[in-house]
Protein backbone atom coordinates (compact mmCIF):
# COMPACT_ATOMS: atom_id res chain seq x y z
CA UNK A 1 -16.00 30.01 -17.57
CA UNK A 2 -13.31 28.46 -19.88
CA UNK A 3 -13.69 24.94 -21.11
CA UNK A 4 -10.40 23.10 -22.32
CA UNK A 5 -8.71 19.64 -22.65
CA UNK A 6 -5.73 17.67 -21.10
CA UNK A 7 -4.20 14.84 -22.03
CA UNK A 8 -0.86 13.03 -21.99
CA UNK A 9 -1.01 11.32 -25.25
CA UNK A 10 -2.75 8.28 -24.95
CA UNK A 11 -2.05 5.77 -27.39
CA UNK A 12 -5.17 5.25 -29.46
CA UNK A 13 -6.87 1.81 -30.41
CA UNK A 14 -8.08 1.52 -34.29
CA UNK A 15 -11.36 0.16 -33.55
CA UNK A 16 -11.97 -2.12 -36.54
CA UNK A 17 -8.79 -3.96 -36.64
CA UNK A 18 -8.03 -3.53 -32.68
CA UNK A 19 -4.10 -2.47 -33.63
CA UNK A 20 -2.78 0.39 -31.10
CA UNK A 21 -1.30 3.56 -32.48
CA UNK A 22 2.66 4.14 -32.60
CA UNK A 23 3.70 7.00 -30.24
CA UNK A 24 4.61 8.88 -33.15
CA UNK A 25 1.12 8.41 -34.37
CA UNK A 26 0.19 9.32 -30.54
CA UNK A 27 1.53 12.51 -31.58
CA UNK A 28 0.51 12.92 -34.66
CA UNK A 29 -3.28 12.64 -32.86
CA UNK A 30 -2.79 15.29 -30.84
CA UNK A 31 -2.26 17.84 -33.37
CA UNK A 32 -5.38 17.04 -35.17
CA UNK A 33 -7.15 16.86 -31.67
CA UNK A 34 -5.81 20.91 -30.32
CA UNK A 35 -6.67 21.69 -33.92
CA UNK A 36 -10.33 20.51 -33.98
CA UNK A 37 -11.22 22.43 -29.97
CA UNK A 38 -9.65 25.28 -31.50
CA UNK A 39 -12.49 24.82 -34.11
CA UNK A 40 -15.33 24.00 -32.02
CA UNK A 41 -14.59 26.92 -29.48
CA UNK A 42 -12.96 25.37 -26.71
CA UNK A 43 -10.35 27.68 -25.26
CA UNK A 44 -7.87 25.37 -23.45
CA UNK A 45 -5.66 22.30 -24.67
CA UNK A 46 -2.87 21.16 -22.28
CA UNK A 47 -0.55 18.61 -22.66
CA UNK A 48 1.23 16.74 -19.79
CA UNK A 49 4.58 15.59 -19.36
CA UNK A 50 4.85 11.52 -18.87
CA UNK A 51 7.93 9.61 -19.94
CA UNK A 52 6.33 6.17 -20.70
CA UNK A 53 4.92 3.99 -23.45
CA UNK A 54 1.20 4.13 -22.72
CA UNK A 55 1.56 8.17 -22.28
CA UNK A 56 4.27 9.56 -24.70
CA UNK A 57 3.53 13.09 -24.66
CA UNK A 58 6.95 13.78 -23.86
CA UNK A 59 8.09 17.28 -24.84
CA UNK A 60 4.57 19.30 -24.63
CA UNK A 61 6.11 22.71 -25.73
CA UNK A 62 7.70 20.87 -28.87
CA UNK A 63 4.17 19.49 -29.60
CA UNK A 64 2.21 22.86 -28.89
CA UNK A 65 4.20 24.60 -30.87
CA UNK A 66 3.35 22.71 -33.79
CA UNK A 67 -0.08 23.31 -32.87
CA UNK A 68 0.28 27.29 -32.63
CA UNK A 69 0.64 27.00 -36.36
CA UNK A 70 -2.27 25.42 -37.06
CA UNK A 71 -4.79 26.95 -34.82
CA UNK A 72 -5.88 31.18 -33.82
CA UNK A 73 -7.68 31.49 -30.64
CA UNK A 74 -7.34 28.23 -27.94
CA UNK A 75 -4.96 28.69 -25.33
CA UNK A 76 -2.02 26.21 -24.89
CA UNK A 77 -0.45 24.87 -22.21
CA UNK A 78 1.38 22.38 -20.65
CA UNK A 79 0.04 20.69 -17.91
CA UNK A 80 1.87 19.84 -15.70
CA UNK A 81 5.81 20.85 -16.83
CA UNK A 82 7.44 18.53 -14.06
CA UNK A 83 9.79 21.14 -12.99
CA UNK A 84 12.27 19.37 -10.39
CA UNK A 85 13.63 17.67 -13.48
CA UNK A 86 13.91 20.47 -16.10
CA UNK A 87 15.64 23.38 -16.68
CA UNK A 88 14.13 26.27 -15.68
CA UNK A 89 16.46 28.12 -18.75
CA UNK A 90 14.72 25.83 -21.33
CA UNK A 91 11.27 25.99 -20.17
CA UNK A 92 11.20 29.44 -20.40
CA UNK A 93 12.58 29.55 -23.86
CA UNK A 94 10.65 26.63 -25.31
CA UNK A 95 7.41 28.31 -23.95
CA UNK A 96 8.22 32.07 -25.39
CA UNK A 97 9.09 30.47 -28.60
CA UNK A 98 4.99 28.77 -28.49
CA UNK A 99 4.14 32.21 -27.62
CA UNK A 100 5.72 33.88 -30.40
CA UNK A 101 4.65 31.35 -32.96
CA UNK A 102 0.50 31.91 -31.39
CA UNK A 103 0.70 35.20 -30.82
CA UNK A 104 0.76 35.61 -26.94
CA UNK A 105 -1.06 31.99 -26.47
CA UNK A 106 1.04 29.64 -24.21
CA UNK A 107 0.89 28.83 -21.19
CA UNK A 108 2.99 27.14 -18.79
CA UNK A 109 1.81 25.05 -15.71
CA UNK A 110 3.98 24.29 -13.16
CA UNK A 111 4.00 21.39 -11.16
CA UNK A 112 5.79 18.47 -9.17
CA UNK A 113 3.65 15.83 -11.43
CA UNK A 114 2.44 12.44 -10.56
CA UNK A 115 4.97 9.97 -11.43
CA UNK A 116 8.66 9.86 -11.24
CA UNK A 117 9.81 8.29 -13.86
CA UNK A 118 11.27 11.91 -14.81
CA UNK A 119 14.22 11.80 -12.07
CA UNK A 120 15.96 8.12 -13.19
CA UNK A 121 15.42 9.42 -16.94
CA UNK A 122 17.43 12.94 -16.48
CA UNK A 123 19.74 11.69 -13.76
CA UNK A 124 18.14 13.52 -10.33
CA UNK A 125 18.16 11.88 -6.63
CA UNK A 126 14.30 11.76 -5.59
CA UNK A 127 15.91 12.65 -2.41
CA UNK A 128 16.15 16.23 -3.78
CA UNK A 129 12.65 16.26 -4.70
CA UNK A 130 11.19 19.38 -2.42
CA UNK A 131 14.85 21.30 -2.81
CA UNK A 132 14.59 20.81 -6.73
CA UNK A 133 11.30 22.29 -7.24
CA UNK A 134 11.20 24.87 -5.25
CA UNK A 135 14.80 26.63 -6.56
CA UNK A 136 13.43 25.99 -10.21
CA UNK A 137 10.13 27.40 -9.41
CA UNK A 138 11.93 30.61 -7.84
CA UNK A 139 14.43 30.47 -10.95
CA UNK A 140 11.63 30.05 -13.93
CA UNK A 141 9.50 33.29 -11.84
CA UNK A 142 13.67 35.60 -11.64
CA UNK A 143 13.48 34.51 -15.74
CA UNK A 144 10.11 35.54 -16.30
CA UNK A 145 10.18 39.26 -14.14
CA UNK A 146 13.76 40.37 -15.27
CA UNK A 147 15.56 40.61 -18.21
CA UNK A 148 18.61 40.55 -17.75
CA UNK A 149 18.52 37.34 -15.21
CA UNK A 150 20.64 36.97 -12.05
CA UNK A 151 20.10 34.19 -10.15
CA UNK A 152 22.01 32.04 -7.58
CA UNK A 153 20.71 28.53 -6.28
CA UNK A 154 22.06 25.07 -4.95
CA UNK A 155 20.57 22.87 -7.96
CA UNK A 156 22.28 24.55 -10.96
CA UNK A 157 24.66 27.07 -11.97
CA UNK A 158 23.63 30.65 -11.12
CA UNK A 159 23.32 33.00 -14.06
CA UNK A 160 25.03 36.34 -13.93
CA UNK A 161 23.52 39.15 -16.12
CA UNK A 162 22.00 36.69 -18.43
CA UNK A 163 20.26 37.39 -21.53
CA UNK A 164 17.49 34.61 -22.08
CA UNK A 165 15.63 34.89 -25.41
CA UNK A 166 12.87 35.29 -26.87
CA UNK A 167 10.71 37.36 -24.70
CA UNK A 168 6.73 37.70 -24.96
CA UNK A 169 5.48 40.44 -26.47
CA UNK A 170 3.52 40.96 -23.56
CA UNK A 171 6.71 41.48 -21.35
CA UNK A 172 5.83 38.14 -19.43
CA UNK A 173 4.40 34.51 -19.87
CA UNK A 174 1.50 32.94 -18.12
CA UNK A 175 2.70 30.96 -15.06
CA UNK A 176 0.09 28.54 -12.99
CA UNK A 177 1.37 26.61 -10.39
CA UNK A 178 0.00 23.09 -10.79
CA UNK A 179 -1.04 20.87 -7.86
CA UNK A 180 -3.19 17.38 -7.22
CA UNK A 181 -4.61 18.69 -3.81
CA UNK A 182 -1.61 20.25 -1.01
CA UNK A 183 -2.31 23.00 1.48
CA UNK A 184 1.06 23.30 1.16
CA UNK A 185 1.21 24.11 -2.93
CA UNK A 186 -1.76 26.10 -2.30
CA UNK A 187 -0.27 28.17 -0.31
CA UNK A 188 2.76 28.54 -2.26
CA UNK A 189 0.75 29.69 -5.40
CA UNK A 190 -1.55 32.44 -3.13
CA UNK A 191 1.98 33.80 -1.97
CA UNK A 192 3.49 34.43 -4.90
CA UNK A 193 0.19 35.78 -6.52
CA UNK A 194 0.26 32.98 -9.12
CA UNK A 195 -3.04 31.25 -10.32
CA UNK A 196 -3.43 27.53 -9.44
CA UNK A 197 -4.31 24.55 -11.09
CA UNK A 198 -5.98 21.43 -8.99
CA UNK A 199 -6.14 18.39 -10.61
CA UNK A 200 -8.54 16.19 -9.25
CA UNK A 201 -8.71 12.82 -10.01
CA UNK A 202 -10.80 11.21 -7.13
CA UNK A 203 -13.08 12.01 -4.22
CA UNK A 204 -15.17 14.91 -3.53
CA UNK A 205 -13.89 17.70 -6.03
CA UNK A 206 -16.95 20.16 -4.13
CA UNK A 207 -14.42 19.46 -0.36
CA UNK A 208 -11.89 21.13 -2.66
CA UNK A 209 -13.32 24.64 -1.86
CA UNK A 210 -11.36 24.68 1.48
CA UNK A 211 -7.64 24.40 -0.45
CA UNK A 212 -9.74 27.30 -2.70
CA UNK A 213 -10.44 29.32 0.14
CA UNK A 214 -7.16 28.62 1.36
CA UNK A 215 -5.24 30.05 -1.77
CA UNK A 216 -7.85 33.14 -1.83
CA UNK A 217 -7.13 34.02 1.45
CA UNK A 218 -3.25 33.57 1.19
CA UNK A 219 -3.05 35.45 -1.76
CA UNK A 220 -5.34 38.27 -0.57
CA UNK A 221 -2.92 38.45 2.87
CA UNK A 222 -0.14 39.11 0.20
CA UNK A 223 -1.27 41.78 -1.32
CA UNK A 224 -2.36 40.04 -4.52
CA UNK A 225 -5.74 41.16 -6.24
CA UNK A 226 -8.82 39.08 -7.29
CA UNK A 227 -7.34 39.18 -10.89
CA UNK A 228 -4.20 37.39 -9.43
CA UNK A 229 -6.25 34.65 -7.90
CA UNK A 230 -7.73 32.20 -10.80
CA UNK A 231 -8.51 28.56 -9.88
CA UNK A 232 -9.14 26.11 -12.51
CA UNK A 233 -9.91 22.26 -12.56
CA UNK A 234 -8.61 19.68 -14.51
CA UNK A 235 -10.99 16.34 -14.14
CA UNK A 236 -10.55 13.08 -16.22
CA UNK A 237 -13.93 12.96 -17.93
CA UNK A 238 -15.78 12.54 -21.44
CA UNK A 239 -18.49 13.64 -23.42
CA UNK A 240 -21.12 11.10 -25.25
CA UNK A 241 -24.60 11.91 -26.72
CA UNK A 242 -26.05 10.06 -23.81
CA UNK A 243 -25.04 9.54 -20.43
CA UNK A 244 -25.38 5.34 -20.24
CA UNK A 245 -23.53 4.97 -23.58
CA UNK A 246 -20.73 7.79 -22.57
CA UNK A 247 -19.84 5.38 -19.35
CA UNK A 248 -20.04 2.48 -21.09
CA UNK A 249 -17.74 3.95 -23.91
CA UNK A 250 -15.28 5.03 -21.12
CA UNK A 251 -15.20 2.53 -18.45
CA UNK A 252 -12.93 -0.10 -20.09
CA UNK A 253 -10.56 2.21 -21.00
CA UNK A 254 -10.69 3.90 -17.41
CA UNK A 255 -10.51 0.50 -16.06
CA UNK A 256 -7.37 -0.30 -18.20
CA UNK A 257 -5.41 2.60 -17.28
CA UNK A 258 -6.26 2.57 -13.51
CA UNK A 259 -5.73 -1.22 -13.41
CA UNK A 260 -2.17 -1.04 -14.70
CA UNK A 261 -1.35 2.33 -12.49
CA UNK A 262 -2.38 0.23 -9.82
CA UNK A 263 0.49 -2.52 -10.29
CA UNK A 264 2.85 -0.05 -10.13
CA UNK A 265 1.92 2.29 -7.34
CA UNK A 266 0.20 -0.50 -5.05
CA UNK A 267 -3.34 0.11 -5.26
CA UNK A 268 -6.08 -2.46 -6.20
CA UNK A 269 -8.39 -1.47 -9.72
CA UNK A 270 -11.74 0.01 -10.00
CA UNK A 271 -14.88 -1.63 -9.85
CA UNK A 272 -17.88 -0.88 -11.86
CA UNK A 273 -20.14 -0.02 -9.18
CA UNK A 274 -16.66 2.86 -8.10
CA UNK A 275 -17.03 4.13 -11.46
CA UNK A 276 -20.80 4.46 -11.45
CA UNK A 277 -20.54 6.17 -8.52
CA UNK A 278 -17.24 8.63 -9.36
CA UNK A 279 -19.64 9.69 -12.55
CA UNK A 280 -22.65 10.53 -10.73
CA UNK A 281 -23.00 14.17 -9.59
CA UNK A 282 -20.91 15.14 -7.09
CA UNK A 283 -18.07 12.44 -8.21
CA UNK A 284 -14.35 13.05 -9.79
CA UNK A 285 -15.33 11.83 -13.16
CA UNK A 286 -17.04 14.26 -15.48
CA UNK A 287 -18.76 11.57 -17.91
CA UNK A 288 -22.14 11.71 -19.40
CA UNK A 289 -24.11 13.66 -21.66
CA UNK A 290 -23.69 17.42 -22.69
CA UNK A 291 -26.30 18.26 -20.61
CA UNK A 292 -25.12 16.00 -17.46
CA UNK A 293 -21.30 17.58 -17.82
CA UNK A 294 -22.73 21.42 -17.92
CA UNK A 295 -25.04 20.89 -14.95
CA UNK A 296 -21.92 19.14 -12.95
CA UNK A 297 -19.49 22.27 -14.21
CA UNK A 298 -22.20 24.69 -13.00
CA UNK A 299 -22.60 23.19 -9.36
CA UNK A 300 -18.57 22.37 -8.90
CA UNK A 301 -18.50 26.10 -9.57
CA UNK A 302 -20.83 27.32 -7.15
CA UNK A 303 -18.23 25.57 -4.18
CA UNK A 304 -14.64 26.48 -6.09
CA UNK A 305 -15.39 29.78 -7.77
CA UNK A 306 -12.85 28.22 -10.87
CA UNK A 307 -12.56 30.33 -14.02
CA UNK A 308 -11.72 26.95 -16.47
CA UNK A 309 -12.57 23.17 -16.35
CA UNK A 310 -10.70 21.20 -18.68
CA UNK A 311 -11.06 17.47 -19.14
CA UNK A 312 -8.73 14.55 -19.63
CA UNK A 313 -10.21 12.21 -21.96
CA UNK A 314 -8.20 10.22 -23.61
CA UNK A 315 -7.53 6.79 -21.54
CA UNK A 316 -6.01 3.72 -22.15
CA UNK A 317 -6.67 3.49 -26.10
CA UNK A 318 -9.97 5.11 -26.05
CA UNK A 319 -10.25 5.23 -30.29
CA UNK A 320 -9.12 8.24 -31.72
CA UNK A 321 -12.37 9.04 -33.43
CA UNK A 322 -14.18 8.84 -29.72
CA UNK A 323 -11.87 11.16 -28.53
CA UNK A 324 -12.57 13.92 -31.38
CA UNK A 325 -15.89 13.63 -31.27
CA UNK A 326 -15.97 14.22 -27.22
CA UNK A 327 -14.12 17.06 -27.88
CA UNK A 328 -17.12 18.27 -30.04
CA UNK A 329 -19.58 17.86 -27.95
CA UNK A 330 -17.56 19.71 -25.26
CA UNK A 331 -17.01 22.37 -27.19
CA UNK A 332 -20.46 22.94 -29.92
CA UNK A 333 -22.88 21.38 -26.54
CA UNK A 334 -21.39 21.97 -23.02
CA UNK A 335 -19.81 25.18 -23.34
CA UNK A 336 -23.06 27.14 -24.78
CA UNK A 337 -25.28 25.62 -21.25
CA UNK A 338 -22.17 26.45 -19.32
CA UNK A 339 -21.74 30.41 -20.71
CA UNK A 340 -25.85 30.16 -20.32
CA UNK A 341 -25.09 29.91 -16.77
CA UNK A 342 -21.82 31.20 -15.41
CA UNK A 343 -21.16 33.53 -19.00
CA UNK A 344 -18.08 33.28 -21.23
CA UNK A 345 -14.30 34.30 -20.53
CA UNK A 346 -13.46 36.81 -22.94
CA UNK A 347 -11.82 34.90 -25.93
CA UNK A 348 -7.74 35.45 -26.26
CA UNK A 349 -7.90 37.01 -30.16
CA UNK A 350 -4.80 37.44 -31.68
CA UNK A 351 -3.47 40.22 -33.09
């Protein structure tokens, strides 16, 4: 089992003097963030794409890239690359060049997203939505398999003979196909023979195991072996030394974030007694102890079978140093019980 964080840049809150970090200090965090769960062991850190003040994390391969300098063995990734509104071209080369730079470390997750601020911001009809991402997905998959690249679509130019650099030294890059919880995108991802990455934010992650079996099954009807089908989970959660003082650490700064999603997309804020209940075992939000997070990892495996569990930790302007030191924990407490248990993905060493 892999353990790993997410995050889309939160802005974070100096706790002394209360002041709220610049985006380019948002940024600036992050770096020092990958850099310390490369330290601790961790071998995961993906950054999603959001276009807005609270979450800045705007250009993740820009970002990870930096981070491939400063860092040997964690994986990186973005997650998710909102690919309706990008160019399939670009992704590809913005995510070789992090490979090149880590030596054969990125990662790129592809997904719809959450939010649409993305389509008003690069000038795409909503309309288009479905169209959009499933010619880009088909055009970043013709980049990644042939080289040359000919390609002809409805949302873009088609490419005749194309030569799109820099390749991975492996020959190709590391592709998941991202998704909150569709049969549909499960589907999708079992029939090309691409791993898949559920994000799962509320409910019952353990009723996830049907979409699981789903995307096994799929995939296995296509021809594609057991290698071919990885799961993993992306949860919002956080680390503390104990379990009361983690949720009480968290819950304003879940409360915040969900609250002001809530004006926007028409849905009323969380109570206490929600949250309570979404961090208890068998709830969406992994937050508690060490101990309390490994024992929740271990049993949300037994149902989904997933190969990594990465957390998003970083709400609303949880403080900076809160944030590292969750990542510790994570990484120097969680993942030795976890390995204990399930045992260790074999670390990605450089050469």
């Amino acid at each position: 089992m892999q353990l790993g964080v997410y995050t889309f840049g939160s802005l974070a809150r100096d706790p002394d003097s209360g002041q709220v970090s610049t985006s380019a200090q948002a940024t600036r965090n992050l770096i020092e963030a990958i850099k310390l769960a490369d330290e601790v062991g961790l071998e995961y850190f993906g950054i999603g794409e959001h276009h807005t003040r609270e979450m800045p994390a705007s250009a993740a391969a820009t970002i990870l890239a930096g981070a491939a300098t400063v860092t040997r063995r964690i994986r990186l990734g973005s997650s998710v690359t909102v690919l309706s509104t990008e160019d399939p071209v670009r992704v590809f080369q913005q995510f070789a060049t992090v490979d090149s730079l880590s030596n054969g470390r990125a990662e790129i997750t592809a997904g719809r997203g959450s939010s649409i601020e993305s389509f008003p911001l690069f000038g795409y009809n909503l309309q288009d939505y479905e169209r959009l991402y499933e010619e880009k997905l088909d055009l970043l998959l013709t980049i990644d398999r042939n080289d040359p690249v000919t390609w002809h679509g409805t949302v873009r130019a088609g490419l005749g003979d194309a030569v799109i650099v820099p390749r991975p030294d492996s020959g190709h890059l590391a592709i998941w196909l991202g998704t909150g919880g569709s049969p549909q995108s499960s589907m999708r991802a079992g029939r090309l023979g691409l791993p898949v990455a559920y994000g799962i934010i509320g409910g019952i992650p353990a009723r996830f195991s049907a979409l699981t079996d789903l995307y096994r099954r799929t995939a296995n009807d296509a021809g594609f072996s057991d290698e071919q089908t990885r799961v993993s989970v992306g949860s919002p959660g956080f680390v503390g030394a104990d379990g009361p003082g983690a949720r009480d650490t968290w819950w304003p700064e879940w409360y915040d974030t969900m609250a002001s999603l809530g004006q926007v997309r028409g849905f009323p804020p969380p109570t206490r007694g929600s949250f309570d209940r979404d961090t208890s075992p068998g709830g969406a939000l992994f937050v508690g102890s060490p101990q309390q997070i490994a024992d929740r990892i271990i049993e949300l495996h037994s149902h989904l079978g997933h190969m990594r569990h990465f957390l998003q930790m970083d709400f609303g302007t949880l403080p900076q140093r809160d944030f590292l030191k969750s990542i510790e924990l994570l990484g120097t407490e969680v993942k030795p019980l976890v390995a204990a248990a399930l045992g260790a993905e074999p670390e990605v060493v450089p050469a």
